[in-house]
C-alpha atoms as a PDB file:
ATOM      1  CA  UNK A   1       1.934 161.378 198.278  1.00  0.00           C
ATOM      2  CA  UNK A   2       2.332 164.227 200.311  1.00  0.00           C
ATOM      3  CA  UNK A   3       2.380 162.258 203.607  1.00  0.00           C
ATOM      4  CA  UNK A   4       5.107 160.016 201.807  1.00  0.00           C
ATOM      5  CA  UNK A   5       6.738 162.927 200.920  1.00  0.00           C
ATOM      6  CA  UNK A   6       6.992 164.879 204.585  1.00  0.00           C
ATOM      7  CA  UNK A   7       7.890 160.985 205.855  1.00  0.00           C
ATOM      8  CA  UNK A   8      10.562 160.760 203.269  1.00  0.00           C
ATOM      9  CA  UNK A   9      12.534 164.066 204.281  1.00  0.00           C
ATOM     10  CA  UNK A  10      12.277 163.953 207.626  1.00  0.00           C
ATOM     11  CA  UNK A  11      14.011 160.369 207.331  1.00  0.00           C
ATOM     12  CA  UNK A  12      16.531 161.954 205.619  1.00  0.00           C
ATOM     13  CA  UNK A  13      16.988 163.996 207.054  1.00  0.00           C
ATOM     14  CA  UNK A  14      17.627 161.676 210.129  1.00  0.00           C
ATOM     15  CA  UNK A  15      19.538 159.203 208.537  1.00  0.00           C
ATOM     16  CA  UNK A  16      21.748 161.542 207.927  1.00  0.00           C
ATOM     17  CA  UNK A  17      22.629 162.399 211.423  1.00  0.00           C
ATOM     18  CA  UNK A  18      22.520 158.841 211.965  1.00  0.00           C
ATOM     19  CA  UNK A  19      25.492 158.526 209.069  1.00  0.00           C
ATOM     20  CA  UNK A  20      27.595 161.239 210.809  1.00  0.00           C
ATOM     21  CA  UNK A  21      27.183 160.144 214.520  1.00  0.00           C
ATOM     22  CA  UNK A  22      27.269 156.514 214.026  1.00  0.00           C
ATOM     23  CA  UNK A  23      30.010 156.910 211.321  1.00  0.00           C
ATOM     24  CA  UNK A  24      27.965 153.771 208.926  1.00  0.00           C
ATOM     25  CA  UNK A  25      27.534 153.683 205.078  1.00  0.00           C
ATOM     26  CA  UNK A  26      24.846 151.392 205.731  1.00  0.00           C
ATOM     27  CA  UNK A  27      22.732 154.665 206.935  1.00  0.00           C
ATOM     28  CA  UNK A  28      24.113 156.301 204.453  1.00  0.00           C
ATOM     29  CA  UNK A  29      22.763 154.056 201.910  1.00  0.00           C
ATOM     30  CA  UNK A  30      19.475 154.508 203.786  1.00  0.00           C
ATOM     31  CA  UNK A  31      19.222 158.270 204.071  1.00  0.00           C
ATOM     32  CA  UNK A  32      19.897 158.531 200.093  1.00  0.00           C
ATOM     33  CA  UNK A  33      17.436 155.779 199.791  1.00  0.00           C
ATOM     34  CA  UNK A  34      14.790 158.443 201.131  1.00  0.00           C
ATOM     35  CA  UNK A  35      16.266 161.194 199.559  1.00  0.00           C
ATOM     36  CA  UNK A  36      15.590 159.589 195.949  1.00  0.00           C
ATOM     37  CA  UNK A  37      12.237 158.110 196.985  1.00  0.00           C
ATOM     38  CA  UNK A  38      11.181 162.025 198.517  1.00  0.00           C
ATOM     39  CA  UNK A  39      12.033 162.976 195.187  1.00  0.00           C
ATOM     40  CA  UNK A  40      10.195 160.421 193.370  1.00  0.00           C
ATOM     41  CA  UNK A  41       7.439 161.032 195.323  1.00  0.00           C
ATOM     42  CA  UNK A  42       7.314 165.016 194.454  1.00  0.00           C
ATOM     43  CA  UNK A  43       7.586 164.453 190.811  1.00  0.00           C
ATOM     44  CA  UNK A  44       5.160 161.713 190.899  1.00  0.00           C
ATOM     45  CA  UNK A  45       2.478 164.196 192.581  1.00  0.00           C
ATOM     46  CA  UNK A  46       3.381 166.402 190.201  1.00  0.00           C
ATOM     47  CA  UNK A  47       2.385 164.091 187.375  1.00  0.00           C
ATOM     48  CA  UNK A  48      -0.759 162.827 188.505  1.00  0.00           C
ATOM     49  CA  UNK A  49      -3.574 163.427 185.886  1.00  0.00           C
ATOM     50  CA  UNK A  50      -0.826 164.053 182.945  1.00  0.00           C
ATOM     51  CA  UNK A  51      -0.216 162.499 180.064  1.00  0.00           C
ATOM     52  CA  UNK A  52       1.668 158.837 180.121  1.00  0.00           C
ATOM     53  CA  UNK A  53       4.435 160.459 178.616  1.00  0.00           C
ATOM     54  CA  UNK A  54       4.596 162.665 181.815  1.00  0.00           C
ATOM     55  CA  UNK A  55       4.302 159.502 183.883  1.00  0.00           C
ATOM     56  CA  UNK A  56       7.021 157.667 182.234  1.00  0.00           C
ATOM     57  CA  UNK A  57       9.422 160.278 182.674  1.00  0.00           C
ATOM     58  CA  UNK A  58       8.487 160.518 186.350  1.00  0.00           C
ATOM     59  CA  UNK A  59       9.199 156.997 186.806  1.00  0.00           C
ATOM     60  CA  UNK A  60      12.855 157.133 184.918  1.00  0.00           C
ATOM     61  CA  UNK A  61      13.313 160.493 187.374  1.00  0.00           C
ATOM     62  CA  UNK A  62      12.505 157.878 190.104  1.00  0.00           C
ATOM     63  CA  UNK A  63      14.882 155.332 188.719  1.00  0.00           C
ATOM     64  CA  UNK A  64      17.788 157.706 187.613  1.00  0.00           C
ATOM     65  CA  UNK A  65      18.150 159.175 191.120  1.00  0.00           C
ATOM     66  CA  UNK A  66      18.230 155.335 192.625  1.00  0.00           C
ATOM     67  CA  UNK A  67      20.968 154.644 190.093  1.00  0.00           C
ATOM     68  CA  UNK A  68      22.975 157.801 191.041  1.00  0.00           C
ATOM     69  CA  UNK A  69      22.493 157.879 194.864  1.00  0.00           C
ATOM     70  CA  UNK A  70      23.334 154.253 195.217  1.00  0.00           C
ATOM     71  CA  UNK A  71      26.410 155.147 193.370  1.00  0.00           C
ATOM     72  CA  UNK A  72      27.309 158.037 196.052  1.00  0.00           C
ATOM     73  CA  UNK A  73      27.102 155.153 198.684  1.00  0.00           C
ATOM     74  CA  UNK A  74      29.009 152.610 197.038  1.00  0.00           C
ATOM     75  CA  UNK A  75      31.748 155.789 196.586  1.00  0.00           C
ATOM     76  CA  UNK A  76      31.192 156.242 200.731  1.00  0.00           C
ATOM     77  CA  UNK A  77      31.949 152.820 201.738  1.00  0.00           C
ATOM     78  CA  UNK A  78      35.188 152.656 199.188  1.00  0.00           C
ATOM     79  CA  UNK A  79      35.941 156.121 201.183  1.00  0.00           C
ATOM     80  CA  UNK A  80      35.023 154.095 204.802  1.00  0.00           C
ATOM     81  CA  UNK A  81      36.983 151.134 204.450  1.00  0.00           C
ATOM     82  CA  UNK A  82      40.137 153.382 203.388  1.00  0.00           C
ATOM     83  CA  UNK A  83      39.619 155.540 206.205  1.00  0.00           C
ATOM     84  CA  UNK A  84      39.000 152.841 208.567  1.00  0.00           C
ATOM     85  CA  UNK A  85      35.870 154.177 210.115  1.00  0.00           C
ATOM     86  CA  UNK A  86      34.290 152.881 213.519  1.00  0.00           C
ATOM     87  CA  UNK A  87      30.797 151.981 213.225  1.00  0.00           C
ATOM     88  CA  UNK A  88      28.664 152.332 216.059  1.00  0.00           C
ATOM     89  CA  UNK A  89      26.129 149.329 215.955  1.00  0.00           C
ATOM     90  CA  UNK A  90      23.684 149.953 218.497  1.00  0.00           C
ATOM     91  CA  UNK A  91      23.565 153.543 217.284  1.00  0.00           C
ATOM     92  CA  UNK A  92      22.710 151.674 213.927  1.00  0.00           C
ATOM     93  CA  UNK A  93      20.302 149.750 215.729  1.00  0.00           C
ATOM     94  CA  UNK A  94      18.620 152.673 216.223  1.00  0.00           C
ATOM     95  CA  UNK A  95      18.293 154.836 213.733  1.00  0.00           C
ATOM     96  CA  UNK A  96      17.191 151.903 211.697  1.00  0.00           C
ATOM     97  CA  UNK A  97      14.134 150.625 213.792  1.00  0.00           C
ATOM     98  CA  UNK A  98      13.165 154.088 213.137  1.00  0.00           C
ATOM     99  CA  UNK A  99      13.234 154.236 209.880  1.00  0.00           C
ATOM    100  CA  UNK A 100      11.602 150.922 209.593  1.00  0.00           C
ATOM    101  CA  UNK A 101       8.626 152.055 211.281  1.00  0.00           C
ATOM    102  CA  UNK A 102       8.349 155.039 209.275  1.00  0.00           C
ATOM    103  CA  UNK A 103       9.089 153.276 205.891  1.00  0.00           C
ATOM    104  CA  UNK A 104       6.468 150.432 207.247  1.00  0.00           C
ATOM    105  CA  UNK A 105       3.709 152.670 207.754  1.00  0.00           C
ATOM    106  CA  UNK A 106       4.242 154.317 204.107  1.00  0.00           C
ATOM    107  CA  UNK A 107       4.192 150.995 202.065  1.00  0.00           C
ATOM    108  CA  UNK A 108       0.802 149.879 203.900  1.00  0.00           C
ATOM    109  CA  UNK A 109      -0.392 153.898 202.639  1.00  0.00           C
ATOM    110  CA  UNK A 110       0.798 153.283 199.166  1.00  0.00           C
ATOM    111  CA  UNK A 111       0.003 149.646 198.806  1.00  0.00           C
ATOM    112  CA  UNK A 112      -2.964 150.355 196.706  1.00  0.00           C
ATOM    113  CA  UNK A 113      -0.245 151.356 194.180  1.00  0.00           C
ATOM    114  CA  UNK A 114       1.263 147.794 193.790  1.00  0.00           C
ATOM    115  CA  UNK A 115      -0.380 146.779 190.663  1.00  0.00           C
ATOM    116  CA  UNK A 116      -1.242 150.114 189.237  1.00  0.00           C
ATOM    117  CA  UNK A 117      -1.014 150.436 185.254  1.00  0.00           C
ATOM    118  CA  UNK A 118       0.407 153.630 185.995  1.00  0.00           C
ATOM    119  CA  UNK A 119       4.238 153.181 186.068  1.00  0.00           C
ATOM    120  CA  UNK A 120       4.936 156.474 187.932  1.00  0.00           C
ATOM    121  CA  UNK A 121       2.258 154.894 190.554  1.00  0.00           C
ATOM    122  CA  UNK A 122       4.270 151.754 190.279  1.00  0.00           C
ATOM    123  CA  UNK A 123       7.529 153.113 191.238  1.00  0.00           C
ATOM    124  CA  UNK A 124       6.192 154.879 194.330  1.00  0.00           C
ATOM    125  CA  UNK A 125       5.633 151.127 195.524  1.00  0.00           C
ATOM    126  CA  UNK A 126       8.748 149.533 194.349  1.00  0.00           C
ATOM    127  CA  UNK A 127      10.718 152.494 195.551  1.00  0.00           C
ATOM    128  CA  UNK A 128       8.804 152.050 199.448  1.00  0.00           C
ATOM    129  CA  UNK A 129       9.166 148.364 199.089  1.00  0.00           C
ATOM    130  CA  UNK A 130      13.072 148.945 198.558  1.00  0.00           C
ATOM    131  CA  UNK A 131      13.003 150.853 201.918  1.00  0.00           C
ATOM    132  CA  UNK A 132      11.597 148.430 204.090  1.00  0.00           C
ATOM    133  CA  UNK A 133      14.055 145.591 202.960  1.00  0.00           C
ATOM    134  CA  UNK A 134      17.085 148.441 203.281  1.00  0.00           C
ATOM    135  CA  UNK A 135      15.412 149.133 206.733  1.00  0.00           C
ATOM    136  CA  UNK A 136      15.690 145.309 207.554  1.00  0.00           C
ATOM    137  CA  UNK A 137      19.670 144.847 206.235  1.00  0.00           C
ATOM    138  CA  UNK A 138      20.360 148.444 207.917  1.00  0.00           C
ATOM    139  CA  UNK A 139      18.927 146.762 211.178  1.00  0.00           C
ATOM    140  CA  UNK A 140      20.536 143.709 211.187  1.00  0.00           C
ATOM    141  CA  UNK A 141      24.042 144.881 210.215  1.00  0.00           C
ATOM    142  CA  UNK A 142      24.038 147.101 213.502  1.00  0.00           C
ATOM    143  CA  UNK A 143      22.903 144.563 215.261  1.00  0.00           C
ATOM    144  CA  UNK A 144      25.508 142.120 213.728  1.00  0.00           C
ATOM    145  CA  UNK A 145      28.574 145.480 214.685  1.00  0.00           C
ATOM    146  CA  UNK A 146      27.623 145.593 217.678  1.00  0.00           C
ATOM    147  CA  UNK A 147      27.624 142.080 219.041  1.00  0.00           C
ATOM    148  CA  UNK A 148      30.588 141.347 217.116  1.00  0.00           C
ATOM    149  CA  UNK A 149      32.229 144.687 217.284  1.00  0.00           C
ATOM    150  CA  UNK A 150      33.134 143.632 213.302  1.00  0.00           C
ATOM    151  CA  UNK A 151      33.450 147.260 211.227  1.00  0.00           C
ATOM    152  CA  UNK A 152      33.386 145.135 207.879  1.00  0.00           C
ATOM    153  CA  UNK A 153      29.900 144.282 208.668  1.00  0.00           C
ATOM    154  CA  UNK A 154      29.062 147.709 208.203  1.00  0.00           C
ATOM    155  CA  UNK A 155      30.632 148.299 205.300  1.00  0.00           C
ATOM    156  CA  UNK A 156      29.526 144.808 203.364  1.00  0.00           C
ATOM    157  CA  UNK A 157      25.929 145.784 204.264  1.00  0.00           C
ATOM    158  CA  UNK A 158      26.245 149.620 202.565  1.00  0.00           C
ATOM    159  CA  UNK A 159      27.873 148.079 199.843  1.00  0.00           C
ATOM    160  CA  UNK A 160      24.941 145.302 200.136  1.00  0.00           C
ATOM    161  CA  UNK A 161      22.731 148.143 199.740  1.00  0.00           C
ATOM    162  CA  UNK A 162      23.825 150.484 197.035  1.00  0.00           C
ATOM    163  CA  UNK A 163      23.768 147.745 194.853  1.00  0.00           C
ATOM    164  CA  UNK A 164      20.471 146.796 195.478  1.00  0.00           C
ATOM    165  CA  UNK A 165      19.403 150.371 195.274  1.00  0.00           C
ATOM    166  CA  UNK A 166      20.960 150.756 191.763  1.00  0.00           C
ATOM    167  CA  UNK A 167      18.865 147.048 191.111  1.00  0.00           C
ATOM    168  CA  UNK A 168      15.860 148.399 192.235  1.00  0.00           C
ATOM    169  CA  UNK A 169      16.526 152.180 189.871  1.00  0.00           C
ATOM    170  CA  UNK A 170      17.114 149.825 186.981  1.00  0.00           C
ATOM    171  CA  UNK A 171      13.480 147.753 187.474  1.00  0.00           C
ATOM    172  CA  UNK A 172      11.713 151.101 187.468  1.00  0.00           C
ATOM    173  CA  UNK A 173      14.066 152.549 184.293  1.00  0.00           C
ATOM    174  CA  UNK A 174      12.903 149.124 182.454  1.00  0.00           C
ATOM    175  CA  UNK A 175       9.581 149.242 183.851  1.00  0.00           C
ATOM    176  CA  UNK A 176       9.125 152.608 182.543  1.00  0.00           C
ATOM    177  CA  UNK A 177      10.448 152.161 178.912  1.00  0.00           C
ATOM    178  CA  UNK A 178       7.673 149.493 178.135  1.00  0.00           C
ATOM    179  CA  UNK A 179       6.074 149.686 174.723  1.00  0.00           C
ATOM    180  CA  UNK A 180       3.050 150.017 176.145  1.00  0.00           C
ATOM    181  CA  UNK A 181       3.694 152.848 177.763  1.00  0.00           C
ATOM    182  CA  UNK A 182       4.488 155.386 175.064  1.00  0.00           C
ATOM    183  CA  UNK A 183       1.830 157.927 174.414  1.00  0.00           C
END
């Protein structure tokens, strides 16, 4: 978790430059990506060896802050398209091969965690699976700007993204409020 966690940050971190110098909700939508799953990750550390009670509510922390921060990007790329921003694609390009690696290299650490009966576990996994496929639209949107020097692209594929972000905070919220689950 910790390695997930320092991983996490730094991509941030990193995305968020990315954000500011290639002016693109789509890394955006990635950096807050890693910002919820860094969180997720701390609180899920923090849980491990508590009660299930403790690990449920980790796991709707996890899903809450996928639901909210997917909801900051879709308010960014309402704010983009009125603003009329210029997305710089191979700049995009970029910044998401690198998070790609990264987020690559952290599902194959957590993979163990796929089918674990512990939720908080679980979400870890779903939230690191999320990445990657973020990772892959991310990519392929700046690929798709800068060929086609098409801003909308940008903005479809952060929209694209915080919706499947709040998607992917609502499987964890269900997963977590499972009968079984309850102390």
């Amino acid at each position: 978790m910790a390695i997930a966690f320092i991983a996490n940050i730094a991509m941030f971190l990193t995305g968020m430059l990315g954000w500011y110098l290639a002016h693109s909700t789509a890394l955006m939508a990635d950096a807050f990506d890693m910002l919820a799953d860094a969180s997720g990750y701390i609180v899920t550390w923090l849980v491990i060896g508590r009660t299930k009670r403790f690990h449920r509510h980790a796991a709707q922390w996890n899903g809450a802050m996928l639901m909210v921060l997917g909801a900051g990007v879709l308010i960014d790329v309402i704010h983009h398209v009125i603003s009329g921003s210029e997305p710089h694609g191979l700049l995009i390009f970029a910044f998401a091969s690198l998070s790609l690696l990264v987020n690559s290299s952290v599902l194959a650490m957590l993979s163990g965690y796929r089918n674990s009966e512990q939720v908080h576990l679980k979400a870890t996994w779903i939230d690191t699976r999320a990445d990657v496929i973020v990772n892959v639209g991310v990519l392929v949107s700046g690929i798709l700007v800068a060929v086609s020097g098409y801003r909308q692209i940008d903005w479809i594929a952060g929209l694209a993204i915080g919706a499947y972000v709040i998607h992917e905070g609502r499987e964890i919220l269900e997963e977590a409020g499972k009968p079984e689950l309850e102390p």
